[in-house]
C-alpha atoms as a PDB file:
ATOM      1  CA  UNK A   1     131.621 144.388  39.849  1.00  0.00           C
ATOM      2  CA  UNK A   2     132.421 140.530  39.466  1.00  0.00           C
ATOM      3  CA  UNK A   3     135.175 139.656  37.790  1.00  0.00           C
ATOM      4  CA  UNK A   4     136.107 136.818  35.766  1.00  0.00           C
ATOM      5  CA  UNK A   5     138.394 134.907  38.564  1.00  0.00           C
ATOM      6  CA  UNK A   6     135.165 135.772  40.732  1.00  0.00           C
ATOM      7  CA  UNK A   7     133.113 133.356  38.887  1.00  0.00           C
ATOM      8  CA  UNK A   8     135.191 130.840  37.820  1.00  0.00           C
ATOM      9  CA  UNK A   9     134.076 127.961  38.772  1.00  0.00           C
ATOM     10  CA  UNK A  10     136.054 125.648  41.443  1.00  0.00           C
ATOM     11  CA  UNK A  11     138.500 122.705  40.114  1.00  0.00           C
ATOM     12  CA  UNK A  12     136.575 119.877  39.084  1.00  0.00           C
ATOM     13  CA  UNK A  13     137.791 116.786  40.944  1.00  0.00           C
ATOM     14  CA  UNK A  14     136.295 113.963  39.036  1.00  0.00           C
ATOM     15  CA  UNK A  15     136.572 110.024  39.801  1.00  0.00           C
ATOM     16  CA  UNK A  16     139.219 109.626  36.909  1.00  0.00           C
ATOM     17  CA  UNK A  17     141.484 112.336  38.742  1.00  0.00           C
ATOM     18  CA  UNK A  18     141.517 110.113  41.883  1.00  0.00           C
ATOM     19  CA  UNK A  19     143.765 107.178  41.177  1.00  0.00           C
ATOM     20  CA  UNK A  20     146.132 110.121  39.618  1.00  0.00           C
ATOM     21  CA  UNK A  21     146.279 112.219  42.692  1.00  0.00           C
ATOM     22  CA  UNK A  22     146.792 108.989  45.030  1.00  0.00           C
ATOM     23  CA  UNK A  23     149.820 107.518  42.889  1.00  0.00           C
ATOM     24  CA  UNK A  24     151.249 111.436  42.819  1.00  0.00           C
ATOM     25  CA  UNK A  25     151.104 111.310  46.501  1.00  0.00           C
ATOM     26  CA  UNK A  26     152.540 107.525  47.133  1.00  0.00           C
ATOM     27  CA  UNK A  27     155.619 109.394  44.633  1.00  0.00           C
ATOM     28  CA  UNK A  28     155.946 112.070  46.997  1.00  0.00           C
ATOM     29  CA  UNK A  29     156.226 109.989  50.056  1.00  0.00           C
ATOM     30  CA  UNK A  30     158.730 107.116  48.048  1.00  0.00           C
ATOM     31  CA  UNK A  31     160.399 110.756  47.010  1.00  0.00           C
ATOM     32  CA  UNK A  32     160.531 111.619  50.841  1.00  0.00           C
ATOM     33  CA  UNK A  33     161.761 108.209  51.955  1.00  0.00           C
ATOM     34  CA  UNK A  34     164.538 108.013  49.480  1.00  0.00           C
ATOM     35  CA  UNK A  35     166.084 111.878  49.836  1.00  0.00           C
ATOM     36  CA  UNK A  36     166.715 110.153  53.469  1.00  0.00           C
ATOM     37  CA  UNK A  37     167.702 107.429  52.760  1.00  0.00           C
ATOM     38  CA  UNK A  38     170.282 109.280  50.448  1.00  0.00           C
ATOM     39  CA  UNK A  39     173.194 109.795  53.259  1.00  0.00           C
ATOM     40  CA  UNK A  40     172.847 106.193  54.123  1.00  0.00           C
ATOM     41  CA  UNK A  41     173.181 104.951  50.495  1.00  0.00           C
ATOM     42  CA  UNK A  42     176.485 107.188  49.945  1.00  0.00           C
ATOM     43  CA  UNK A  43     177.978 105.638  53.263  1.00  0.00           C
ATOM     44  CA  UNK A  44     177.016 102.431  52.012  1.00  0.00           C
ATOM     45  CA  UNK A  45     178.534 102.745  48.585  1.00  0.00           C
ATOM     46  CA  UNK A  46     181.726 104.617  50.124  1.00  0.00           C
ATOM     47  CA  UNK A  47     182.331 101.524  53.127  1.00  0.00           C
ATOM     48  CA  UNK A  48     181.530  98.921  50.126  1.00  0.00           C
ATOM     49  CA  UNK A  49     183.882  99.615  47.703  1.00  0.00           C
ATOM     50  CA  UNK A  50     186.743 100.982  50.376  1.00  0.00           C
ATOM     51  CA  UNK A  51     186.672  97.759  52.078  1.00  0.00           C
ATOM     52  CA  UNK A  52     187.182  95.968  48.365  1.00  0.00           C
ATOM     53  CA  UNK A  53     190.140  98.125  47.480  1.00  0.00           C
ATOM     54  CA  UNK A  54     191.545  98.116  51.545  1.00  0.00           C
ATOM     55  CA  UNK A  55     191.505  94.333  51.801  1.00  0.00           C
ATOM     56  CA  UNK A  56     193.455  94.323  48.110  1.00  0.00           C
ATOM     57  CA  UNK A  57     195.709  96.859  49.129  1.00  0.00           C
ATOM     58  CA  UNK A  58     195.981  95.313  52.585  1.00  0.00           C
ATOM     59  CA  UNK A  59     197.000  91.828  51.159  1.00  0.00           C
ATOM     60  CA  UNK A  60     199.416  93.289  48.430  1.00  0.00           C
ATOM     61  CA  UNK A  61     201.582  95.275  51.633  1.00  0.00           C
ATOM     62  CA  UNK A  62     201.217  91.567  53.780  1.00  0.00           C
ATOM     63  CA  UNK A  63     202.371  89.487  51.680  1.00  0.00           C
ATOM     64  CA  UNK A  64     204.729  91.711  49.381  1.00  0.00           C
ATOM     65  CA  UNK A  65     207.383  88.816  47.503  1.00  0.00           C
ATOM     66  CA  UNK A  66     204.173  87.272  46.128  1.00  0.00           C
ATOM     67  CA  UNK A  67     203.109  90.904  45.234  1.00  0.00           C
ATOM     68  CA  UNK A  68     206.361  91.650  43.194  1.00  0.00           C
ATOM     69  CA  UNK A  69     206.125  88.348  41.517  1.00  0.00           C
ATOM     70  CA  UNK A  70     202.476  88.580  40.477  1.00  0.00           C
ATOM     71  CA  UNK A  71     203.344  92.003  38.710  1.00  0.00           C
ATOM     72  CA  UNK A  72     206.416  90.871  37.053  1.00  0.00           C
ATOM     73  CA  UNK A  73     204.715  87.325  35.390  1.00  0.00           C
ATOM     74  CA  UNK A  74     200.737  87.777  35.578  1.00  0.00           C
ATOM     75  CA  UNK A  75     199.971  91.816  35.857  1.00  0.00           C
ATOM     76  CA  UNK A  76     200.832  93.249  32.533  1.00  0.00           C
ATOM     77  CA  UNK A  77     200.877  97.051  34.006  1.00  0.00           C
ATOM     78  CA  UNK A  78     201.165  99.232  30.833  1.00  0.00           C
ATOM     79  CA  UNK A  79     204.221 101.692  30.886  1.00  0.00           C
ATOM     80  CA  UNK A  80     205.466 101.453  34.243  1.00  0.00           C
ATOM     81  CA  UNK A  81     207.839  98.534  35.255  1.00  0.00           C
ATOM     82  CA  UNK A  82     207.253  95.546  37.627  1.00  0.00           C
ATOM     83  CA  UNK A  83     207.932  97.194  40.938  1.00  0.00           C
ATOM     84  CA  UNK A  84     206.953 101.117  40.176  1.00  0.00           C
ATOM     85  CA  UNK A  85     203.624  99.008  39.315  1.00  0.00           C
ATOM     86  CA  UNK A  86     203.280  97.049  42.580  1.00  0.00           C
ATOM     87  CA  UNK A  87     204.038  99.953  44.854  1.00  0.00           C
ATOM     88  CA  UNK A  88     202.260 102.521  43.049  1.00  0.00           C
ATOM     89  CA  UNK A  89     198.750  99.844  43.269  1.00  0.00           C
ATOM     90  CA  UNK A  90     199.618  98.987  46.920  1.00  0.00           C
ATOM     91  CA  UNK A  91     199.777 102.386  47.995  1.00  0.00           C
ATOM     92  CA  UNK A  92     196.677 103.452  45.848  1.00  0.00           C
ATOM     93  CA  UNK A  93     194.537 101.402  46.899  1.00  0.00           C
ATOM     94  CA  UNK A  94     195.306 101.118  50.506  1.00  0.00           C
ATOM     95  CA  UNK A  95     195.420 105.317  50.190  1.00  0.00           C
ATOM     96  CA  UNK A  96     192.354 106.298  48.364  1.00  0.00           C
ATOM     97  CA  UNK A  97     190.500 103.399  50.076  1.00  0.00           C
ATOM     98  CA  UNK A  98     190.869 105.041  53.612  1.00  0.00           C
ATOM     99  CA  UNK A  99     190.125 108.284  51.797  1.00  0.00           C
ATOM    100  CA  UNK A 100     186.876 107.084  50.498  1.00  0.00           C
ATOM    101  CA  UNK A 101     185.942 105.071  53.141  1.00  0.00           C
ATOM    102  CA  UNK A 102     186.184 108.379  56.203  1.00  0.00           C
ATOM    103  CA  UNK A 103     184.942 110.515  53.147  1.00  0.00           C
ATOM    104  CA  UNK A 104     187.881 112.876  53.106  1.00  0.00           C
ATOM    105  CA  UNK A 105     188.595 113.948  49.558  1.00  0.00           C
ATOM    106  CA  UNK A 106     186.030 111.499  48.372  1.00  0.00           C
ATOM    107  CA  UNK A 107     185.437 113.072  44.894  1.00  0.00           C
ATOM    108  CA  UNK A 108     189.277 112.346  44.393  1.00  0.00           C
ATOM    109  CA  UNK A 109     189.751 109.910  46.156  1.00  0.00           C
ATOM    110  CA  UNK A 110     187.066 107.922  43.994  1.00  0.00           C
ATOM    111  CA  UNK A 111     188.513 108.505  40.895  1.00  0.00           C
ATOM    112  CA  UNK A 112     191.884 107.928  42.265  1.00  0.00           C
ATOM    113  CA  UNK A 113     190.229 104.447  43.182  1.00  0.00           C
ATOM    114  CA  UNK A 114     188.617 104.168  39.399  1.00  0.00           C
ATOM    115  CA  UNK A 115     191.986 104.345  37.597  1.00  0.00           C
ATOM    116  CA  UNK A 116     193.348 101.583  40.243  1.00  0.00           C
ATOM    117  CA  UNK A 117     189.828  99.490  39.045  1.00  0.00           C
ATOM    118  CA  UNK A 118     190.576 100.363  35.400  1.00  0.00           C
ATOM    119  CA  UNK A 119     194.629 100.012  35.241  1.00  0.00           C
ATOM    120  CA  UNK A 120     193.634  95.936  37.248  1.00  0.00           C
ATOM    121  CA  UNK A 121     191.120  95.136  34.582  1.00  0.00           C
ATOM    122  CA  UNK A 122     193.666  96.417  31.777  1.00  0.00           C
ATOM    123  CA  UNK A 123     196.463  94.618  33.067  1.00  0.00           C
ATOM    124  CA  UNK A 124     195.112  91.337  34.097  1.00  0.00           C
ATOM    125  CA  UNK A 125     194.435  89.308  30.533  1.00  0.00           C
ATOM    126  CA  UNK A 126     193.146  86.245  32.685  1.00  0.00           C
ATOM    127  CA  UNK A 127     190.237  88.331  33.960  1.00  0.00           C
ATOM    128  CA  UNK A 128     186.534  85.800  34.405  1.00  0.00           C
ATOM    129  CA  UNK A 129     183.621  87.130  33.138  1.00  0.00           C
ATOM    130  CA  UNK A 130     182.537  87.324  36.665  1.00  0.00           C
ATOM    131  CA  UNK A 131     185.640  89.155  38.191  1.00  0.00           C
ATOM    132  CA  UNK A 132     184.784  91.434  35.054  1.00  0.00           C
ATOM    133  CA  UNK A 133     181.449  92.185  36.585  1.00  0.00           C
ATOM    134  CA  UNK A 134     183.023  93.404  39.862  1.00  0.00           C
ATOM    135  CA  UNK A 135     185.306  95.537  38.032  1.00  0.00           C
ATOM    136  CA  UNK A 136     182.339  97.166  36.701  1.00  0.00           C
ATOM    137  CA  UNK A 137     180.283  97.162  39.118  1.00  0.00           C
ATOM    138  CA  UNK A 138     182.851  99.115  41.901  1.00  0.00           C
ATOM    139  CA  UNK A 139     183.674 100.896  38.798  1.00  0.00           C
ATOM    140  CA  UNK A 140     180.306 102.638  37.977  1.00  0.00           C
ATOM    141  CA  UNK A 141     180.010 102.982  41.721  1.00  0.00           C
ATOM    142  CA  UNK A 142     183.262 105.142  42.530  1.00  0.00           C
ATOM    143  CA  UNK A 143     181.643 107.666  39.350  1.00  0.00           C
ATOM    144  CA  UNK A 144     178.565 107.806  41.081  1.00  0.00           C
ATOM    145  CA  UNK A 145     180.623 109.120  44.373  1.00  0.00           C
ATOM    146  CA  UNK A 146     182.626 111.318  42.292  1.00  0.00           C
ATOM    147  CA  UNK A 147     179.314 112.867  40.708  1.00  0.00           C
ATOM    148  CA  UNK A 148     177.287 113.129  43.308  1.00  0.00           C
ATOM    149  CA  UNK A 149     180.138 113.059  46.205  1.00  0.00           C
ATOM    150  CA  UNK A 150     180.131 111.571  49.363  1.00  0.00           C
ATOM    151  CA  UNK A 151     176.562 112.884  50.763  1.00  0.00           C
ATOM    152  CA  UNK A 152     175.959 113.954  54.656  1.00  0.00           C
ATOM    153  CA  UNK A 153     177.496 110.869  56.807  1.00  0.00           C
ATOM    154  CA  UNK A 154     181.534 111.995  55.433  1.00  0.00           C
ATOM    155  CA  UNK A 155     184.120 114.205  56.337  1.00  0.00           C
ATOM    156  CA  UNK A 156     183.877 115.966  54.034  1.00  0.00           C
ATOM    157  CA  UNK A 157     180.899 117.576  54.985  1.00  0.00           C
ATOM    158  CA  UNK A 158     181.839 117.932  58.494  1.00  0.00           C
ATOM    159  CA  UNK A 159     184.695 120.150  57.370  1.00  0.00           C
ATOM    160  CA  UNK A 160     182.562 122.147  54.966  1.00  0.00           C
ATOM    161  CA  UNK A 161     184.251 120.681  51.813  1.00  0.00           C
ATOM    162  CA  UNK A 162     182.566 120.073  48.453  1.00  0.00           C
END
């Protein structure tokens, strides 16, 4: 005996389901491409914003009389004093920069990196609107790493670390 499945009758693909099923399937494949894409993108955020905060760190150790002097008359570092200031942003950024940047510790090492970015835009009252914008922008960057961590291409994930 027949039974209902039995004589159901087959899906109906109609005209009007055909431009629906083609953009599904472009989706899919933009889907596809971007889940590969995805190590890439987290090396590229990781060697961007490193580099920023390594050069910074880099030219606060090089050139360090001009460093104390900027944070005792221009850098208005809340709580700590002058010098505790300049070493403790030296060696943070120039730390958590090569952190980020070989992917080791990358979670903490980015929001080691976002307090630097936040503490600079805090303390610097002469800050341009565009300056301001990079702030932000390596800013919102470092919490995406943090999220999302530092995908395939780190160490992290050659030593099995989350």
């Amino acid at each position: 005996m027949p039974t209902i499945a039995d004589t159901a009758a087959p899906p109906v693909t109609s005209a009007a389901n055909a431009p629906r099923t083609a953009l599904v399937r472009l989706y899919d494949r933009f889907a596809t491409l971007a889940d590969r894409l995805q190590p890439l993108a987290g090396l590229a955020m990781r060697l961007y914003v490193g580099k920023v905060f390594l050069l910074s760190g880099w030219l606060k150790a090089s050139r360090w009389d001009s460093t104390l002097a900027l944070f005792a008359n221009e850098y208005h570092v809340p709580v700590l004093p002058p010098h505790v200031a300049a070493v403790t942003a030296t060696i943070g950024e120039l730390g958590f920069a090569t952190l980020l940047i070989i992917g080791l510790g990358s979670r903490a090492a980015a929001v080691g990196l976002f307090f630097v970015n936040l503490v600079a835009v805090i303390s610097y009252p002469d800050l341009s609107v565009a300056g301001l914008k990079d702030h932000i922008l390596w800013g919102s960057l470092l919490v995406v790493v943090a999220i999302y961590g530092p995908g395939r291409l780190s160490a992290d994930r050659v030593l099995g670390l989350r």
